[in-house]
Protein backbone atom coordinates (compact mmCIF):
# COMPACT_ATOMS: atom_id res chain seq x y z
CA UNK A 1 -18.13 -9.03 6.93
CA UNK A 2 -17.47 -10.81 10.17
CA UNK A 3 -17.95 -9.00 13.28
CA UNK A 4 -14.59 -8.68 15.15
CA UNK A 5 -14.96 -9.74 19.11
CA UNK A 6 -12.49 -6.94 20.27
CA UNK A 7 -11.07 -4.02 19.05
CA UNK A 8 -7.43 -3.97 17.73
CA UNK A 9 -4.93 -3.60 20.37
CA UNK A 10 -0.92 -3.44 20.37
CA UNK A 11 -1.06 -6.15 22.48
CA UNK A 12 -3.51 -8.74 20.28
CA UNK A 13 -2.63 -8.54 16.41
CA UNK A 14 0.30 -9.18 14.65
CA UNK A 15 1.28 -7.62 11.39
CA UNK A 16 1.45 -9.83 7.82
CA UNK A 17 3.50 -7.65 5.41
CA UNK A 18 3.37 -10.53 2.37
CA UNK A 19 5.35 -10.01 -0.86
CA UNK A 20 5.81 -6.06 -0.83
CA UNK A 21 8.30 -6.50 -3.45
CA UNK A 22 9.68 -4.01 -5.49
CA UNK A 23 9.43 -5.98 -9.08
CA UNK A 24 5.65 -5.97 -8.08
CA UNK A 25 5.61 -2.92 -7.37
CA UNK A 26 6.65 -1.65 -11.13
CA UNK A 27 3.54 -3.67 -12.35
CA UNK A 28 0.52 -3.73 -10.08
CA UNK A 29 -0.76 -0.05 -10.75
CA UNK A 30 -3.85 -0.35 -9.54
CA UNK A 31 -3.03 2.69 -7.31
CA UNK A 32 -0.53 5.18 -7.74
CA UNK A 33 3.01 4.28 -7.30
CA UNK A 34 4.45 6.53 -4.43
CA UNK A 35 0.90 6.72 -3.04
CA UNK A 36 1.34 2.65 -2.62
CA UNK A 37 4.56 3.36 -1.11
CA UNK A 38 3.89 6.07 0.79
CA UNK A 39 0.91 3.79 2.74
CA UNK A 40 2.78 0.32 2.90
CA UNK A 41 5.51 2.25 4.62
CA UNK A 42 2.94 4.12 6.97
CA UNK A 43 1.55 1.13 7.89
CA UNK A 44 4.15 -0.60 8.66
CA UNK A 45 5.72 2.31 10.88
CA UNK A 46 2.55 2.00 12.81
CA UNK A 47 3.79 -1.34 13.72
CA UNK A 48 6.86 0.17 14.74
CA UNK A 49 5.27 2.80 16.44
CA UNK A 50 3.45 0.40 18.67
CA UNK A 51 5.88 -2.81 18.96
CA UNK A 52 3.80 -5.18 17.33
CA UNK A 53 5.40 -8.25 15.75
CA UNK A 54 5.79 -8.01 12.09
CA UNK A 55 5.89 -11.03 9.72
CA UNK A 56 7.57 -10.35 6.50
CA UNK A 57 7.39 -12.97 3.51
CA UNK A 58 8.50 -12.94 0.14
CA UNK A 59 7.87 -15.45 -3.22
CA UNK A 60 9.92 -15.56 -6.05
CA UNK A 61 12.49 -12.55 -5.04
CA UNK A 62 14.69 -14.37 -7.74
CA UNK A 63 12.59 -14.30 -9.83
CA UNK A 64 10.81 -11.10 -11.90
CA UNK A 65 9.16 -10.39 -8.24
CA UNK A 66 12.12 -9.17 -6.98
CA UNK A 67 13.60 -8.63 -3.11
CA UNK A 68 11.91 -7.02 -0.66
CA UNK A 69 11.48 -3.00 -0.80
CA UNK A 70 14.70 -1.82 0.75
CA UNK A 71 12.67 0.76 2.34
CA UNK A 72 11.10 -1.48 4.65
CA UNK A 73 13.85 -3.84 5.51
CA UNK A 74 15.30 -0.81 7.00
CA UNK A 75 12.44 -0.06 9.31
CA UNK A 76 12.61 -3.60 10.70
CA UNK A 77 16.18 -4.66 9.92
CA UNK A 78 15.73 -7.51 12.88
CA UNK A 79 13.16 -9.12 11.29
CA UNK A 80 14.03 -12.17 8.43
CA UNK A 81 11.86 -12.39 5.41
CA UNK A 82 11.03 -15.42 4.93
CA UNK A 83 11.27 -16.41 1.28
CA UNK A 84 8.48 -19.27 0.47
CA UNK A 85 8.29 -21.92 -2.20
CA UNK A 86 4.70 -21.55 -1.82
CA UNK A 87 1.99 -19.18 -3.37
CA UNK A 88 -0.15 -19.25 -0.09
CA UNK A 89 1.65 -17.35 2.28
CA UNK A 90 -0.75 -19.83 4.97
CA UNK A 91 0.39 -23.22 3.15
CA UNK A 92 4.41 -22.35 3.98
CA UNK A 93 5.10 -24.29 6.78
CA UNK A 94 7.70 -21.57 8.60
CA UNK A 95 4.96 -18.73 7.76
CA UNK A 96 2.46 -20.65 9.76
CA UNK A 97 4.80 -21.63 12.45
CA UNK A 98 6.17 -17.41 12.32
CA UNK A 99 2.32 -16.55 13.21
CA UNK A 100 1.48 -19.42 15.59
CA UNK A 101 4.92 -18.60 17.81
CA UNK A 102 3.25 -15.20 18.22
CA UNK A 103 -0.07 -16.52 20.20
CA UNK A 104 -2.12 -13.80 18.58
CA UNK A 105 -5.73 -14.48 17.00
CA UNK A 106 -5.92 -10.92 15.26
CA UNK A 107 -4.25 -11.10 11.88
CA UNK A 108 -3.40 -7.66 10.13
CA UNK A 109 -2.65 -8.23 6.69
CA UNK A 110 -1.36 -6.81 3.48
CA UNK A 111 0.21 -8.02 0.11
CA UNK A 112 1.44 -7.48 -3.31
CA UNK A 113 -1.09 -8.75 -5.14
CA UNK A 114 -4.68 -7.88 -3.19
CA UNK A 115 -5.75 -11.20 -4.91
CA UNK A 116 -3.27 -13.91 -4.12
CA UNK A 117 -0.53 -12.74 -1.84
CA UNK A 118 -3.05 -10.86 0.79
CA UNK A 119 -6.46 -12.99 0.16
CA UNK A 120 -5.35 -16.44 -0.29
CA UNK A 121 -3.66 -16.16 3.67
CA UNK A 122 -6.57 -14.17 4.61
CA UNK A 123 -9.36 -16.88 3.71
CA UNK A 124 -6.91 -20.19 4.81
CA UNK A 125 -6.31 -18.00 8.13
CA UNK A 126 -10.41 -17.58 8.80
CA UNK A 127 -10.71 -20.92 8.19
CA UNK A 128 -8.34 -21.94 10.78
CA UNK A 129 -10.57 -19.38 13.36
CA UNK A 130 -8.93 -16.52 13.67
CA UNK A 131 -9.61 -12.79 13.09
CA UNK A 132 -8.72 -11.26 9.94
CA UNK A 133 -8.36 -7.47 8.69
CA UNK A 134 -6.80 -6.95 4.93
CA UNK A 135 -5.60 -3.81 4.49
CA UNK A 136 -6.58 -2.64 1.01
CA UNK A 137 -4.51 -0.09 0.23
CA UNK A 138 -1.07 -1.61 1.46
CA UNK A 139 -1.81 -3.91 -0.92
CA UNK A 140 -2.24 -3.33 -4.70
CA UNK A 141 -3.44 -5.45 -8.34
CA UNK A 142 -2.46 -5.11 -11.84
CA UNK A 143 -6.14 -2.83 -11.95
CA UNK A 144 -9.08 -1.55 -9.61
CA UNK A 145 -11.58 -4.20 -10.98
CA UNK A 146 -9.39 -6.74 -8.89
CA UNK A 147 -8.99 -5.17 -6.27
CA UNK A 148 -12.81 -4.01 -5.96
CA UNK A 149 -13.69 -8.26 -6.73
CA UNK A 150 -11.25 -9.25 -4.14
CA UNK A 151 -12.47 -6.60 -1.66
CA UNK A 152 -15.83 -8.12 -2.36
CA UNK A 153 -14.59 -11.75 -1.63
CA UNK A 154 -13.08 -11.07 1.47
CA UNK A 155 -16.01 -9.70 2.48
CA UNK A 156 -18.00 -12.56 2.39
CA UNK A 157 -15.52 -14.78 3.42
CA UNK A 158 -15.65 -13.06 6.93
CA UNK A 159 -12.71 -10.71 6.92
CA UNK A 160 -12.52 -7.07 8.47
CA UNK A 161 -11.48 -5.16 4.69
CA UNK A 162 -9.93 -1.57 5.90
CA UNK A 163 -6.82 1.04 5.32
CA UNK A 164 -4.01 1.72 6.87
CA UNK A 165 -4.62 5.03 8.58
CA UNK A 166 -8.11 2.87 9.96
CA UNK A 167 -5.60 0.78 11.62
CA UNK A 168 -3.27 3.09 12.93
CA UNK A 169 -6.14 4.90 14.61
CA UNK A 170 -7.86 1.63 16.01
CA UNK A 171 -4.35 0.86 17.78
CA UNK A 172 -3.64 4.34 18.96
CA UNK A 173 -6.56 4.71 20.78
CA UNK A 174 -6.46 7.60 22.61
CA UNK A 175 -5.16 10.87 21.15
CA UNK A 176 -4.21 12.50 24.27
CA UNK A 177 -1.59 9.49 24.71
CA UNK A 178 -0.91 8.63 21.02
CA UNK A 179 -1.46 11.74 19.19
CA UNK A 180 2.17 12.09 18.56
CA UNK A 181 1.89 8.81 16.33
CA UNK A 182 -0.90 9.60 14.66
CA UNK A 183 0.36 13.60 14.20
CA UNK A 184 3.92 11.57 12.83
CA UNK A 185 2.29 9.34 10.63
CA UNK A 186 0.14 10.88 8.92
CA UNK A 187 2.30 13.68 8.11
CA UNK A 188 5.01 11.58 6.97
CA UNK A 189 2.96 9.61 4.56
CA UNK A 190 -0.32 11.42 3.77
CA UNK A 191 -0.05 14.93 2.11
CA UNK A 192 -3.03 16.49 3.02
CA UNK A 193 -2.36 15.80 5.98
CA UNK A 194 0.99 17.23 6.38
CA UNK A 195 -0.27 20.45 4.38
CA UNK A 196 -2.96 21.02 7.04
CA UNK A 197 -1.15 20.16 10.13
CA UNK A 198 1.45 22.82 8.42
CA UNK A 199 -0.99 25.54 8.19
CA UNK A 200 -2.35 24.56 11.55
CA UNK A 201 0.35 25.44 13.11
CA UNK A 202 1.54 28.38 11.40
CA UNK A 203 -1.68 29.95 12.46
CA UNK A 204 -3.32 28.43 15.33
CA UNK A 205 -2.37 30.34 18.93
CA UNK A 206 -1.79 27.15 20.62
CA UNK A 207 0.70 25.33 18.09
CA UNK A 208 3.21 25.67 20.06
CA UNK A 209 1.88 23.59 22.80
CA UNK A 210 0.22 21.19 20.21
CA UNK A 211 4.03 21.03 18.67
CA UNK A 212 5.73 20.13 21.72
CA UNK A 213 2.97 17.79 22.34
CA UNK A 214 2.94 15.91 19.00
CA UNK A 215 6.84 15.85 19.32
CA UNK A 216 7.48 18.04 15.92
CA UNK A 217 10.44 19.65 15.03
CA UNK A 218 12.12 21.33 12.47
CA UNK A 219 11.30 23.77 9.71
CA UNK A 220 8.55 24.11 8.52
CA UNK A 221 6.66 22.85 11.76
CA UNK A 222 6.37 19.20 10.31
CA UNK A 223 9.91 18.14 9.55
CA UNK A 224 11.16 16.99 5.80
CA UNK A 225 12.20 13.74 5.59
CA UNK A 226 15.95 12.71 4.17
CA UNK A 227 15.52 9.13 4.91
CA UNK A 228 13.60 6.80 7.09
CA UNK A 229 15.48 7.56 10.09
CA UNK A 230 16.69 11.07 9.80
CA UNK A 231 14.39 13.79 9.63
CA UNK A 232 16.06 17.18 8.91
CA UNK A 233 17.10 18.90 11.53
CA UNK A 234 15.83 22.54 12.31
CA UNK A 235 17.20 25.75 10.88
């Protein structure tokens, strides 16, 4: 694995979110269903979070691959998918040109499947010079075996093979400034997270500062979520 020159920054990656389909989704189990979900949508609300550029793609939505997940159209609904004739994400000429018009070297990807849609961009981009990260579980196979080969091929190939929720802390940075992201985040789409932060602060003496700090509300402490956009409002 290649050695990145900086860390990640808000300010020098750019997001690839590449085929996140939702006919994919019925068949590439390789993790579990809502757990996928659950960590391609809380990786791309880091994104969000932080204003980086997003580049959406799709292949085949015609076809048994089907549109994009409606879930995340709605997080970025200024952003056009661009729907390729091409497997390689990298050999569509308005994907490329979508990533060059950005001027950023760091490349943040994820796909449905691990072994084509995110690792066939990831190896053409390295090629090409720039920085790569594939985020493995944003991205899922038809079993683990591929996934653990393709891990293994990116690898050697030179790119940075992490998680989501290693991403969203790289870009935060600083918890005194970010924490409210992170605190967000991670309850929203990671359980044991939300079940701790819960009992934190139904128990801890300073939750109520840590509360107003992190920006929760509602009831219980870390609000329930009705939709993307509308958390429920407190009792």
């Amino acid at each position: 694995m290649a050695l990145p020159e900086s860390e990640l920054t808000p300010d020098n990656c750019v997001f690839l979110m590449i085929d996140h389909q939702v006919g994919l989704m019925q068949f590439l189990t390789s993790i579990d269903p809502m757990q996928m979900k659950n960590n391609i949508l809380g990786h791309a609300k880091s994104a969000k979070a932080f204003g980086i550029p997003v580049i959406m793609g799709t292949s085949w939505p015609q076809g048994p691959n089907g549109p994009t997940m409606p879930e995340l159209k709605a997080i970025f609904p200024d952003v056009e998918v661009i729907d390729r004739p091409y497997v390689n994400f990298w050999n569509d000429p308005a994907s490329k040109a979508a990533v060059e018009a950005t001027g950023r070297k760091k490349l943040v990807i994820s796909g449905l499947a691990t072994e084509v849609c995110a690792a066939f961009p990831a190896i053409a981009a390295l090629r090409d010079g720039y920085e790569v990260y594939v985020v493995i579980d944003a991205s899922a196979d038809f079993n683990p075996l591929i996934t653990q080969v393709t891990m293994t091929r990116l690898a050697a190939a030179g790119a940075v093979v992490t998680t989501w929720v290693a991403v969203l802390a790289e870009i935060a940075n600083n918890t005194q400034v970010n924490g409210r992201h992170i605190g967000m985040l991670l309850s929203e789409h990671m359980g044991q997270y939300q079940a701790a932060m819960n009992n934190f602060l139904g128990v801890a003496e300073n939750a109520e500062e840590i509360k107003k700090g992190v920006g929760l509300t509602g009831h219980p402490p870390i609000p329930m979520i009705l939709s993307d956009n509308a958390p429920m409002a407190a009792e």
